[in-house]
Protein backbone atom coordinates (compact mmCIF):
# COMPACT_ATOMS: atom_id res chain seq x y z
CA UNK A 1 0.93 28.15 25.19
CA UNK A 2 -0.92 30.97 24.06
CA UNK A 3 -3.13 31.19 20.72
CA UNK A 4 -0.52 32.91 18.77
CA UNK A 5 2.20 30.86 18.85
CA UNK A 6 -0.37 28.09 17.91
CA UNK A 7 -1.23 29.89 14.42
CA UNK A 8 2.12 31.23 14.40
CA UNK A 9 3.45 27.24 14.27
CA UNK A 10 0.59 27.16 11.85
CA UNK A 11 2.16 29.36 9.13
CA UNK A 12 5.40 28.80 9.92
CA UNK A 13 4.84 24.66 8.90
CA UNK A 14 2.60 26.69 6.39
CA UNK A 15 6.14 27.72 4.46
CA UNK A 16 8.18 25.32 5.15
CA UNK A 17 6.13 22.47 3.62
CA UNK A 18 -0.96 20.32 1.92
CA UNK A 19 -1.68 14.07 0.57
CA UNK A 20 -5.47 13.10 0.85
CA UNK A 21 -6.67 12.83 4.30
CA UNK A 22 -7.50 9.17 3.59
CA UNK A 23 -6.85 6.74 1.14
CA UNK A 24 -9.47 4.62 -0.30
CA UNK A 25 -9.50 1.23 1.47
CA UNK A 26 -9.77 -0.66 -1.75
CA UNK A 27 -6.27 0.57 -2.77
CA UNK A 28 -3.01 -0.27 -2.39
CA UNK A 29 -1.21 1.23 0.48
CA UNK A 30 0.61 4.48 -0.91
CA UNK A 31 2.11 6.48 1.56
CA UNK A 32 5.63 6.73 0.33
CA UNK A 33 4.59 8.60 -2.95
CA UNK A 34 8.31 9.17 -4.52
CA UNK A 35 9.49 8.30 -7.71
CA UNK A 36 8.54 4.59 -8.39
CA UNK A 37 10.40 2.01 -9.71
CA UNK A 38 10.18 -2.11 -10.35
CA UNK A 39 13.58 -3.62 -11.89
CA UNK A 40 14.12 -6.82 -13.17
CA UNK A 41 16.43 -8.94 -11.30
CA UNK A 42 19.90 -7.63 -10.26
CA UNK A 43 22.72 -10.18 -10.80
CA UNK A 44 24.38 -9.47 -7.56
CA UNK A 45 23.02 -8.92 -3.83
CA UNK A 46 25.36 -5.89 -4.11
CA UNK A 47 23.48 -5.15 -7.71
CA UNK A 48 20.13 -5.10 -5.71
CA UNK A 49 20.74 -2.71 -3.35
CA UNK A 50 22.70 -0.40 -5.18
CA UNK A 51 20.00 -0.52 -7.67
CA UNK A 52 17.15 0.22 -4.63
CA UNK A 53 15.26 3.16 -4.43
CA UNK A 54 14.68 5.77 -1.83
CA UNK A 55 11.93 7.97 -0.52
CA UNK A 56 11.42 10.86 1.51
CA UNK A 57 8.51 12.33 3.06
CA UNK A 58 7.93 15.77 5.05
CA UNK A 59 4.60 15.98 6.43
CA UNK A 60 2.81 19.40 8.75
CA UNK A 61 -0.26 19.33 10.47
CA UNK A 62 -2.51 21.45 12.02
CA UNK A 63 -5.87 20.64 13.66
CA UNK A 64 -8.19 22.72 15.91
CA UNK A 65 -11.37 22.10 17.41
CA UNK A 66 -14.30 24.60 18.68
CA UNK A 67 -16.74 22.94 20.74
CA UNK A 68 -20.42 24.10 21.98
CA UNK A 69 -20.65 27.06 24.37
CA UNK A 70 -18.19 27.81 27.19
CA UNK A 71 -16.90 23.69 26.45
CA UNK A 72 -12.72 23.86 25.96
CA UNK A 73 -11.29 24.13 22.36
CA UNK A 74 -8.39 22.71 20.85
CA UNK A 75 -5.78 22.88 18.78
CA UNK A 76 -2.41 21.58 17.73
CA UNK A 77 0.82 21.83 14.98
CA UNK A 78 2.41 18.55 14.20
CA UNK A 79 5.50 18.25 11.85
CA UNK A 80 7.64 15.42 10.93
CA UNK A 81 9.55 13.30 8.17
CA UNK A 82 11.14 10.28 7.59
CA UNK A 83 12.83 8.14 4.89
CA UNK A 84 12.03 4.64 2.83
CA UNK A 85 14.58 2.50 1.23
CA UNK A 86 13.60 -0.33 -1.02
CA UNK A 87 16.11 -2.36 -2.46
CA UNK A 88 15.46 -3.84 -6.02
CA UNK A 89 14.84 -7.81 -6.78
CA UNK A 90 17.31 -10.55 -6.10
CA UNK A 91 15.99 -13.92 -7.34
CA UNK A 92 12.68 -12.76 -6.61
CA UNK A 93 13.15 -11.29 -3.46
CA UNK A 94 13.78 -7.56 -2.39
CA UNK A 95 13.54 -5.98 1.35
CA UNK A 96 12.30 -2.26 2.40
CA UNK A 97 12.75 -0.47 5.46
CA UNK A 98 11.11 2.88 6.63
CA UNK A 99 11.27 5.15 9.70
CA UNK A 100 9.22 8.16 10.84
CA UNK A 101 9.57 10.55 13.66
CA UNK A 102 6.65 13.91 14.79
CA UNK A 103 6.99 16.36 17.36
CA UNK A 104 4.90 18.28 18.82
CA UNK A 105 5.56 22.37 17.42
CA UNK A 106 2.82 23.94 19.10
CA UNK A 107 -0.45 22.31 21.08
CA UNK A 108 -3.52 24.32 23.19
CA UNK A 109 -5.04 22.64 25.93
CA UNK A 110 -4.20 19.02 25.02
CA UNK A 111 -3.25 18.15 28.35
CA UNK A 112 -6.25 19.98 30.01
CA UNK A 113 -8.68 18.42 30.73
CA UNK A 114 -12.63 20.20 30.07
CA UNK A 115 -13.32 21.81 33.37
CA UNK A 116 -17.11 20.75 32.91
CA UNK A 117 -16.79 17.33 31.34
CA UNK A 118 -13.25 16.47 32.14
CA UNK A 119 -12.53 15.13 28.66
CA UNK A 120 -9.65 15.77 26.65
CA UNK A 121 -8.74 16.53 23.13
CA UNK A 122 -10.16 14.33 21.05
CA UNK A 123 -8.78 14.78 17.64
CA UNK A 124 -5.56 16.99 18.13
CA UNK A 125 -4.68 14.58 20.75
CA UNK A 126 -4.11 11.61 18.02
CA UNK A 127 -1.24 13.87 15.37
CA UNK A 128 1.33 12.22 18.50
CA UNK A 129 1.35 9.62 20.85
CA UNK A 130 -1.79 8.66 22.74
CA UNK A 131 -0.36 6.39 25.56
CA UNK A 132 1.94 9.14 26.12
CA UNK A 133 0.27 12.87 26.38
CA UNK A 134 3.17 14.73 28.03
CA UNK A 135 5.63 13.29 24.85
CA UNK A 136 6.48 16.26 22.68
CA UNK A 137 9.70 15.27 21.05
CA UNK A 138 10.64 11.92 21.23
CA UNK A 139 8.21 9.93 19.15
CA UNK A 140 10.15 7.73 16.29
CA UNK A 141 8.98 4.55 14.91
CA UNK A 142 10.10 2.34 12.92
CA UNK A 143 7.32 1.96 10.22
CA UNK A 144 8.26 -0.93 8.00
CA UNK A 145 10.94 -3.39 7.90
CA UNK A 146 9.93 -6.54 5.37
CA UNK A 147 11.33 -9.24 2.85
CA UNK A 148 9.21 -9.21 -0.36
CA UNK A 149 9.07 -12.35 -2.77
CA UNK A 150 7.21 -12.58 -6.08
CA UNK A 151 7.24 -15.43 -8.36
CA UNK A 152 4.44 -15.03 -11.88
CA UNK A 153 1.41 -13.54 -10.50
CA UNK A 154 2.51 -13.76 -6.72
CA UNK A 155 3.67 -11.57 -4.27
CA UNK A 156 4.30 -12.75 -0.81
CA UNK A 157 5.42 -10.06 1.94
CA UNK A 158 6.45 -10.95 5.82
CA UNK A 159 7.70 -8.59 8.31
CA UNK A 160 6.63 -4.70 9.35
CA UNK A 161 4.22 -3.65 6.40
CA UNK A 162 1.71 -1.17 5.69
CA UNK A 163 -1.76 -3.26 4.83
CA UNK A 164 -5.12 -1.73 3.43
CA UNK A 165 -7.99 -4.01 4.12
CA UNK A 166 -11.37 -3.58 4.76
CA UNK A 167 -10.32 -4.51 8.53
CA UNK A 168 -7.07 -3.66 8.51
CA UNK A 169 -5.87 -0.13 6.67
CA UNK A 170 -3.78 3.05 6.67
CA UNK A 171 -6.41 5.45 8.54
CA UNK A 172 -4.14 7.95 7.49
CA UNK A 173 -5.53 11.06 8.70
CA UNK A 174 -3.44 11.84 11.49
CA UNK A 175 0.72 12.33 11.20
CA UNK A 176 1.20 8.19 10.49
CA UNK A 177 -0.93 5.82 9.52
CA UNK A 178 -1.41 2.18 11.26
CA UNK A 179 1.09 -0.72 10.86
CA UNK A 180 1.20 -4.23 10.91
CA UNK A 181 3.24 -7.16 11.41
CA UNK A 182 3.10 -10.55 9.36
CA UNK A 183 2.87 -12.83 6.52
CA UNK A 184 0.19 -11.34 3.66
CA UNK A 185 0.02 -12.45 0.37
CA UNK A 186 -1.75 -11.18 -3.43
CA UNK A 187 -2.42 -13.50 -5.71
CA UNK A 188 -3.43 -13.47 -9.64
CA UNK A 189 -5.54 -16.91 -10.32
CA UNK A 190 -6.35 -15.31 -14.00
CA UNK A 191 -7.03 -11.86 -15.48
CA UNK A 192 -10.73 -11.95 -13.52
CA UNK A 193 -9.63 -13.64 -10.47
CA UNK A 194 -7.41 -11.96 -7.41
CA UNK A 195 -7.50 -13.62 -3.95
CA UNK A 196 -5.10 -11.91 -1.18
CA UNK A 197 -5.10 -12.64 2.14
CA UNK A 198 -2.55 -13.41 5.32
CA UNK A 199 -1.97 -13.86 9.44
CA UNK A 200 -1.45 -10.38 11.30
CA UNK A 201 0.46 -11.13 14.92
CA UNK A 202 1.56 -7.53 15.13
CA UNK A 203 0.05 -4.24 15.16
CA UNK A 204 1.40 -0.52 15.61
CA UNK A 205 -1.69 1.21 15.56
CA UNK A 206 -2.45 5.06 14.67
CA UNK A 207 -1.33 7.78 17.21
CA UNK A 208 1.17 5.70 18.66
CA UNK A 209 4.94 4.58 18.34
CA UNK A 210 5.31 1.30 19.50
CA UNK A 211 4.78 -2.62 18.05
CA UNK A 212 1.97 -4.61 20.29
CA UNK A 213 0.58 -7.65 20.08
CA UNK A 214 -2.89 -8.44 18.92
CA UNK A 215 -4.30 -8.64 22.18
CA UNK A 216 -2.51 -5.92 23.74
CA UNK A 217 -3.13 -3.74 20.47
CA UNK A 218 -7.13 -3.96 21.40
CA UNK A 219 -7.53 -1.16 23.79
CA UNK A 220 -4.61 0.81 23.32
CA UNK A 221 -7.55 3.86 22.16
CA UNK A 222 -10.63 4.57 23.75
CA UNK A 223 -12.74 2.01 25.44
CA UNK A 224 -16.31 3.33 25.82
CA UNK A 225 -18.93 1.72 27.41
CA UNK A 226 -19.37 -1.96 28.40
CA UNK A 227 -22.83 -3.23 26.94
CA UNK A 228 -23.82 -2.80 31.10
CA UNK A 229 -22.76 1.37 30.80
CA UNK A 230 -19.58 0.79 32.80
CA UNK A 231 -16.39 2.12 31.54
CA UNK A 232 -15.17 -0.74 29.52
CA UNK A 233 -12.11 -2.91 30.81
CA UNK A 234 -10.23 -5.02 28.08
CA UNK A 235 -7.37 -2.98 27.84
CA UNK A 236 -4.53 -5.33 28.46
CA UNK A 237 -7.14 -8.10 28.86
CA UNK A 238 -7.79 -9.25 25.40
CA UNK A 239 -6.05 -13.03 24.47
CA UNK A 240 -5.55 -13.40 20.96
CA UNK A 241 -2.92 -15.06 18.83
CA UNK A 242 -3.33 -13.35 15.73
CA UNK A 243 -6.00 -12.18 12.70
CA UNK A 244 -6.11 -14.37 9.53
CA UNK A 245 -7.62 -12.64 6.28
CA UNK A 246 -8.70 -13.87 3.12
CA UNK A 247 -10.42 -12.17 0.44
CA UNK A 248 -11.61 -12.65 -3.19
CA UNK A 249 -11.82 -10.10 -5.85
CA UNK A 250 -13.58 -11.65 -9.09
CA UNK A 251 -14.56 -9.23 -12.18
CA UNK A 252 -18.07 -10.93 -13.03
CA UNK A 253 -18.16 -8.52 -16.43
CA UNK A 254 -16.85 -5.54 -18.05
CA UNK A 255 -18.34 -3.22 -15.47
CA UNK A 256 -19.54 -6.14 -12.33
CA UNK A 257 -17.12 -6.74 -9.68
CA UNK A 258 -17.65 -8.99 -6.28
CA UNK A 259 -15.24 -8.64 -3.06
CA UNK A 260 -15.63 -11.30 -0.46
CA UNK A 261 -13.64 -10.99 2.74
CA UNK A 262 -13.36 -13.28 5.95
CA UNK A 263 -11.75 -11.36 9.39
CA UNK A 264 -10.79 -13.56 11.92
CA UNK A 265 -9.66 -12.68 15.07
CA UNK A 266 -8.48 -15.58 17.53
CA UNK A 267 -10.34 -15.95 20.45
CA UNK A 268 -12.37 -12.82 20.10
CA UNK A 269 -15.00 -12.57 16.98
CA UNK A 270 -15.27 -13.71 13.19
CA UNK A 271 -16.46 -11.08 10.56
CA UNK A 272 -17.81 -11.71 6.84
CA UNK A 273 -18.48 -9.49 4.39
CA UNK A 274 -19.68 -9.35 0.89
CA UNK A 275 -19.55 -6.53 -1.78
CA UNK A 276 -20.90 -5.96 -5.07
CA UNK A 277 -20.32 -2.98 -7.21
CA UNK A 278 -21.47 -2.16 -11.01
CA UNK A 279 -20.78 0.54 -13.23
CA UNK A 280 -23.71 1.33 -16.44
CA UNK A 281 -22.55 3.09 -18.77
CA UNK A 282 -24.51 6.11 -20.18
CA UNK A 283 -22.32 7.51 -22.73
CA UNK A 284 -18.10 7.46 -23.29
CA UNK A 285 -18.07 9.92 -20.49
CA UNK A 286 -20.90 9.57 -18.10
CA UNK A 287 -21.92 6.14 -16.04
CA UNK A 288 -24.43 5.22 -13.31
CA UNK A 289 -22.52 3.73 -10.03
CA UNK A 290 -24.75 0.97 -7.60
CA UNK A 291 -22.85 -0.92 -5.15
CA UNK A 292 -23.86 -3.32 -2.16
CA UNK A 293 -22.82 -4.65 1.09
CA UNK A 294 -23.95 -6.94 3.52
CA UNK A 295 -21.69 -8.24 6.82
CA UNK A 296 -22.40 -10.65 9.27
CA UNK A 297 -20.37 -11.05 12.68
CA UNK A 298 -20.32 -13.65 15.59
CA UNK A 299 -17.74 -13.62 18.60
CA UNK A 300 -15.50 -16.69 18.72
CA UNK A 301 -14.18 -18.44 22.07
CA UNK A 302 -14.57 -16.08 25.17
CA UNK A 303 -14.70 -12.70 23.14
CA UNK A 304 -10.49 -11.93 23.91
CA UNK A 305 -11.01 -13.17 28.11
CA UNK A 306 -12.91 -16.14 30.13
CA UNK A 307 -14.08 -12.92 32.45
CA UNK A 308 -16.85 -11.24 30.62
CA UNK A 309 -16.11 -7.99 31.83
CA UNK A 310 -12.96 -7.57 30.39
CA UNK A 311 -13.61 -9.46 27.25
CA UNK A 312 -13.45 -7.52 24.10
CA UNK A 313 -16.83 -9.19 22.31
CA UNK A 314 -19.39 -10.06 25.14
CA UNK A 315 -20.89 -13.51 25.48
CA UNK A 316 -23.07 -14.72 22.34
CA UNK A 317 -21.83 -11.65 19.82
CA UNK A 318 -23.56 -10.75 16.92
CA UNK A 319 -23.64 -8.14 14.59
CA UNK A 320 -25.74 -7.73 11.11
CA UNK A 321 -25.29 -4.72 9.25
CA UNK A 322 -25.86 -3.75 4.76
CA UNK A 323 -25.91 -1.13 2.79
CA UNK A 324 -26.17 0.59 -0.69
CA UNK A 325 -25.11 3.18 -3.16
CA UNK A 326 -26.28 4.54 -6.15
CA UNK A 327 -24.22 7.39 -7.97
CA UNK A 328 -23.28 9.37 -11.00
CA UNK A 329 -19.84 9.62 -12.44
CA UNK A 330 -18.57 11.85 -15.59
CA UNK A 331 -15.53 13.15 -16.33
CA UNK A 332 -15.34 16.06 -13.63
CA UNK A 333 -18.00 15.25 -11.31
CA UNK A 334 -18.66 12.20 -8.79
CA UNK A 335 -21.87 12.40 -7.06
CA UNK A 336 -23.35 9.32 -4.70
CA UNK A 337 -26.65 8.52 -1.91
CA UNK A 338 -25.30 6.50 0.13
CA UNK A 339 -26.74 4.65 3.27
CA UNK A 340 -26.18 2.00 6.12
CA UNK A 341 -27.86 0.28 8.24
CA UNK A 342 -26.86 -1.85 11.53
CA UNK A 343 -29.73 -3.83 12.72
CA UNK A 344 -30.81 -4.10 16.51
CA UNK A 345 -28.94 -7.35 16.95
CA UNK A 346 -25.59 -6.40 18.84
CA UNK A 347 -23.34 -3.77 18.23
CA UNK A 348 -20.99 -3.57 15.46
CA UNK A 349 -17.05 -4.11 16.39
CA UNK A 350 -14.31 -3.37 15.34
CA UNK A 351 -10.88 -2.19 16.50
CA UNK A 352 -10.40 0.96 15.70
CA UNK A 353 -6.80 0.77 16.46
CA UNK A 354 -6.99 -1.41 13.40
CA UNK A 355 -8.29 0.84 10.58
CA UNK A 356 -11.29 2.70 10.14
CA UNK A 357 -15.03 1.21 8.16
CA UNK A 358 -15.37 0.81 4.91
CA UNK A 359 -19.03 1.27 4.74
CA UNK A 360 -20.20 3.16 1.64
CA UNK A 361 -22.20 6.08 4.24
CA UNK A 362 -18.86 7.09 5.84
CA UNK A 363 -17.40 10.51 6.10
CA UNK A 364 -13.85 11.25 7.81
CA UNK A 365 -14.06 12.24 11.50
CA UNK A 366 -16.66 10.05 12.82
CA UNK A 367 -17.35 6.11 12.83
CA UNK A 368 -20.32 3.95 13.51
CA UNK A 369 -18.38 0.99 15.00
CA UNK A 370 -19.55 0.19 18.81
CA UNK A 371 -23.51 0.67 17.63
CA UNK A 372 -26.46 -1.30 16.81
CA UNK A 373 -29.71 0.03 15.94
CA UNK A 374 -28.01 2.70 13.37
CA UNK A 375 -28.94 3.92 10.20
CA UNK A 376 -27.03 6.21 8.18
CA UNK A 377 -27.71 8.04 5.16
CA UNK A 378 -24.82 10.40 3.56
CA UNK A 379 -24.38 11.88 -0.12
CA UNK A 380 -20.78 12.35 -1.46
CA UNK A 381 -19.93 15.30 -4.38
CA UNK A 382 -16.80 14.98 -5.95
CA UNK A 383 -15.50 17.55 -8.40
CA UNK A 384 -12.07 17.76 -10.52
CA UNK A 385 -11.81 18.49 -14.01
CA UNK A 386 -9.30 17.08 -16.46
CA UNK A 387 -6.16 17.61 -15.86
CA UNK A 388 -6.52 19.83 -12.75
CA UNK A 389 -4.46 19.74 -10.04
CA UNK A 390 -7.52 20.79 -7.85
CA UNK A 391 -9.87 18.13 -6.10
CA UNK A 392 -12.51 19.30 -4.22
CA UNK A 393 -15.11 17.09 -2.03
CA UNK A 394 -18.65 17.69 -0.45
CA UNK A 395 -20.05 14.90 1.71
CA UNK A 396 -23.20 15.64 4.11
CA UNK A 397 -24.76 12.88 6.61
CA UNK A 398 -27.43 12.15 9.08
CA UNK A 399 -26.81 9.16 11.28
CA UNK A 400 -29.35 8.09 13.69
CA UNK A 401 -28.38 6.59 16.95
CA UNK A 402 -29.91 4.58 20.11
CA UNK A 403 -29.81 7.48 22.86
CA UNK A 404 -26.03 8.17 23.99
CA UNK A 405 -27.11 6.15 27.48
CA UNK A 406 -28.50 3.53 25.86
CA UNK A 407 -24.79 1.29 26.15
CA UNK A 408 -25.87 -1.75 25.05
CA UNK A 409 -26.02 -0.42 21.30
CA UNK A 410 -24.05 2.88 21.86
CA UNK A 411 -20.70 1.86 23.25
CA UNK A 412 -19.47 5.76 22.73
CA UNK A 413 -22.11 7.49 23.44
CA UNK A 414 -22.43 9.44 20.36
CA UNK A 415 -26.27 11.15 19.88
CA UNK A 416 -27.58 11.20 16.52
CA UNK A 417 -26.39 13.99 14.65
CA UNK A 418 -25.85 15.56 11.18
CA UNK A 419 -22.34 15.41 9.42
CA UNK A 420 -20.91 18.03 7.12
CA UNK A 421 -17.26 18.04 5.42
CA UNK A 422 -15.73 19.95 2.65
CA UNK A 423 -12.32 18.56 1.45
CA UNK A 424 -10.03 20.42 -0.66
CA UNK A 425 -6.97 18.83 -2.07
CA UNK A 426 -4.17 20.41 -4.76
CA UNK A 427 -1.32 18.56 -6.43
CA UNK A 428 1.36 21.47 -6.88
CA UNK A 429 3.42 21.44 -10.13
CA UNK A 430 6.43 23.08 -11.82
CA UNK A 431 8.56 24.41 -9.10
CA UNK A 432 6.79 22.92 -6.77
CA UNK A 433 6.08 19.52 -7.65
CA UNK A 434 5.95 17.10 -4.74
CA UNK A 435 4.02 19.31 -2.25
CA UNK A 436 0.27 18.31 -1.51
CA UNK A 437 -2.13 20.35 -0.24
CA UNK A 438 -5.22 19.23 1.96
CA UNK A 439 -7.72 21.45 3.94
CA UNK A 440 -10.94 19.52 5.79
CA UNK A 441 -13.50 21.68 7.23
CA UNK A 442 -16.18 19.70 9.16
CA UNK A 443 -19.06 19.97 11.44
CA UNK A 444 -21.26 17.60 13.37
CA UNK A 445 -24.77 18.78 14.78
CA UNK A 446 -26.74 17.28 17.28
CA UNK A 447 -29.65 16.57 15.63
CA UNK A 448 -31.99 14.87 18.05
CA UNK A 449 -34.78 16.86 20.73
CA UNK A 450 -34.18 14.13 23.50
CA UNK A 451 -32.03 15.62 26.10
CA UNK A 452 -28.28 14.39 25.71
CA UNK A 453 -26.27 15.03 28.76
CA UNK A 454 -23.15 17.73 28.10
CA UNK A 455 -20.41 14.96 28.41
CA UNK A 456 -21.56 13.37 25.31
CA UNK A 457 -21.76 17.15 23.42
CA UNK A 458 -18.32 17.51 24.00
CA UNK A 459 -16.15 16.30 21.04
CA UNK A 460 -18.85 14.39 19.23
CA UNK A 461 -21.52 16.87 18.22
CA UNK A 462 -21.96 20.86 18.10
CA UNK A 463 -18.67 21.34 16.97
CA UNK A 464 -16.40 22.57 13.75
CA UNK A 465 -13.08 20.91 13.58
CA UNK A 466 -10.27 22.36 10.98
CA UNK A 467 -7.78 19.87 9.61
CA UNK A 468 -4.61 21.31 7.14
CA UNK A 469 -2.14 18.82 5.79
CA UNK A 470 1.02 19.49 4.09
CA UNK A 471 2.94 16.87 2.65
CA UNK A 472 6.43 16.67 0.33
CA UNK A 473 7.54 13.72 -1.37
CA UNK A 474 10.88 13.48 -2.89
C-alpha cells in the first residue's frame, strides 16, 4: 500500500470522526464517556433494564513512525466502534455489557520486516491484533460483561471489567484498552478511609482480542532478553492462578494523602508500593505539589515455572526502586520535576500486557520496566485555562540506562536516551459536542557516546513517532 492511500485513510477517518491518550492511573476507568446516569432502585427486573443506559463510542487512529537513516518507517489508520449497555439497579445489583470491533483502513510496512534489523513495527503494529499480524478485519471483542452490587459505601463487581490500578490499568493509547476478569471490590471505611482491592484470573490484554489466563496472558507481547542475553522463553510457560490486590487510600489532612498497594501474582513475584502526595497551598489559586514513592519486589515460588529459563521472575528476584516530585499548580498551568530511580538490585517487572507504570518520571511511548540500574529524570508542563476546551501538554526526559547488551538489567535493550512529547487535546462543543481531539508528537534521542549496535536504534531511539486520535461519544 502506497503512502497516499495511508494519509488519504488519514483524512478520510479525519472527517468522519480527536479522548486523552492515557488516563491517569489513579482514576476511575472512563472509557465509555456518554451521558451518565445512577438510578435508585427499579421495582421490577423489567424496570431495571428498561431504565439502563447506553453508550456508543467511534474511535480513528493514525500512527506513523520515522526511524534513523535508511531504517524502515511506519505507519497505520485504525478505525472502529462499539456499544455499552448498563442496566440500572435491582436490589442493589445492576449488570453491563460492552463490545468493540477495529479494522485495519490503511497500514505501511507492518508486515515487513526492517531489511537491516529485521524488526517490525513497533507502535503501529499494537492499534490491532498482535498475535495475529495478517488480521485486518476481523478483530471483535467482547470488552465487558459483569454483575455489579453495592450496598452503603460498597461496591462489589465480578465478571469482564475494565480495572485501573497501579498494576493493572486501561493503557489506553492504542484502539482498546486492557481488560480483566474477576471479583474487585471499593470500599468506604469513613470519609478519610477507602480500601479497594480484588483476585484477577483473567486478562485480555492491549492489542489483542481474546480472554487468557494469567499465565498464558504473561508473554502474549514482547519478551526481551533473559537476564543470560538469550531471547526470553516464558511465553506459554508461566503457572499462575491468579493476582490478588489490595490497596489503601487514607486522606492524612486537608491537602496529605497516602496510597498503599500490595500486587500479588501466584507463583511468580510479590510487589509493594507506597505513595505519599501533598498539596501547600500558596494562595486561593496557586499550590506547591511534592509527592513520593518507594516499591519493593521479591519473586514468589519458581518465578511462573520450576525451569528457570522459562520462568517469568528468575531465581531469588528482587527489585527496589523510589522516586519524587515537586511541582507548581494554578489555575491554567501545571508544571512538575520529576525523577526515578531503580537501584542495581534486579530488574524491575512488570507485565506490560497488564498496564503500563505509574512512576511519577513517565512519559507515553516508552517504559522503564525490565531495568535495573535506571535513573530517570522528566519535567511535565501542563497548560489549560478556565473554561477552555483546549489542553495542551509538554513533558521532556532523560533516562539513563545499563548499556543495551548489558541483559541482566536491560531486558529490552533500550540505550539511554532523551524523551520529548507534546500532547494536544480539544473537547469540541456546540454542534459538535462529543468529538475529542488528541495529537502526540514525540521523539526519543540516543543520548549516550558508547557505541549501541543498530538493532537496538531501531524503534527505541532516533526516531519521531506521530499519534492522532479521534474519538465520539454518544
Amino acid at each position: 500500500m502506497t503512502l497516499r492511500k495511508i494519509f488519504a485513510g488519514f483524512f478520510l477517518g479525519s472527517f468522519f470522526i480527536l479522548s486523552g491518550q492515557h488516563q491517569e492511573v489513579p482514576e476511575r476507568p472512563n472509557i465509555w464517556r456518554g451521558k451518565q446516569k445512577e438510578l435508585v432502585d427499579t421495582t421490577s427486573l423489567l424496570g431495571a433494564f428498561r431504565g439502563g443506559t447506553t453508550h456508543g463510542h467511534f474511535r480513528y487512529m493514525f500512527m506513523s513512525t520515522h526511524n534513523q537513516g535508511d531504517l524502515q518507517d511506519f505507519a497505520a489508520n485504525a478505525a472502529g466502534g462499539g456499544l455499552r449497555f448498563e442496566s440500572a439497579r435491582f436490589h442493589g445489583f445492576k449488570m453491563g455489557v460492552s463490545g468493540f470491533y477495529i479494522f485495519n483502513v490503511g497500514s505501511y510496512n507492518l508486515q515487513n520486516p526492517d531489511p537491516r534489523t529485521g524488526s517490525l513495527s513497533r507502535y503501529e503494529i499494537a492499534l490491532f491484533d498482535i498475535t495475529d499480524v495478517h488480521n485486518t478485519e476481523d478483530m471483535d471483542r467482547l470488552e465487558e460483561l459483569f454483575i455489579n452490587y453495592r450496598w452503603g459505601r460498597t461496591e462489589i463487581a465480578y465478571g469482564k471489567i475494565l480495572l485501573n490500578t497501579p498494576f493493572i490499568n486501561l493503557q489506553d493509547g492504542r484502539m482498546r484498552p486492557t481488560g480483566v476478569e474477576g471479583l474487585y471490590v471499593h470500599t468506604e471505611v469513613n470519609e478519610r478511609t477507602k480500601l479497594e482491592g480484588g483476585f484477577i484470573h483473567g486478562f485480555s490484554p492491549r492489542s489483542t482480542i481474546r480472554w487468557y489466563n494469567t499465565g498464558e496472558s504473561i508473554g502474549v507481547h514482547p519478551l526481551g532478553f533473559d537476564v543470560f542475553g538469550q531471547p526470553s522463553r516464558y511465553r506459554g510457560n508461566v503457572r499462575s492462578s491468579g493476582v490478588g490486590i489490595l490497596g489503601i487510600h487514607q486522606n492524612l489532612g486537608k491537602n496529605w494523602d497516602m496510597h498503599a498497594w500490595n500486587f500479588f501474582i501466584e507463583n511468580v513475584m510479590n510487589t509493594a508500593m507506597f505513595q505519599f502526595d501533598a498539596k501547600y497551598p500558596r494562595n486561593h489559586s496557586e499550590s506547591w505539589i511534592l509527592g513520593f514513592q518507594a516499591l519493593a519486589q521479591h519473586g514468589v515460588g519458581n518465578g511462573g515455572n520450576a525451569e528457570p529459563e522459562l520462568a517469568y521472575a528468575p531465581p531469588n528476584h528482587q527489585a527496589y526502586t523510589f522516586g519524587g516530585r515537586i511541582g507548581w499548580k494554578s489555575s491554567s498551568w501545571t508544571s512538575s520535576l520529576n525523577f526515578n530511580r531503580i537501584t542495581g538490585h534486579g530488574r524491575y517487572l512488570h507485565p506490560r500486557e497488564w498496564g503500563r507504570e505509574f512512576f511519577y518520571s513517565f512519559i507515553p511511548r516508552e517504559r522503564s520496566e525490565g531495568m535495573g540500574d535506571l535513573t530517570a529524570v522528566s519535567t511535565k508542563i501542563l497548560y489549560q485555562k478556565p473554561k477552555s476546551n483546549l489542553k495542551t501538554e509538554l513533558a521532556v526526559g532523560y533516562v539513563q540506562t545499563p548499556h543495551p547488551e548489558n541483559h541482566a538489567l536491560n531486558k529490552y535493550g533500550i540505550p539511554t536516551y532523551t524523551h520529548i512529547n507534546l500532547d494536544f487535546h480539544y473537547d469540541h462543543k456546540g454542534p459538535l459536542k462529543g468529538l475529542e481531539t488528541s495529537l502526540l508528537l514525540m521523539t526519543k534521542i540516543l543520548s549516550t557516546n558508547d557505541p549501541v549496535p543498530v538493532h537496538f536504534i531501531m524503534n527505541r531511539v532516533n526516531l519521531f513517532h506521530t499519534t492522532l486520535a479521534l474519538n465520539y461519544h454518544f
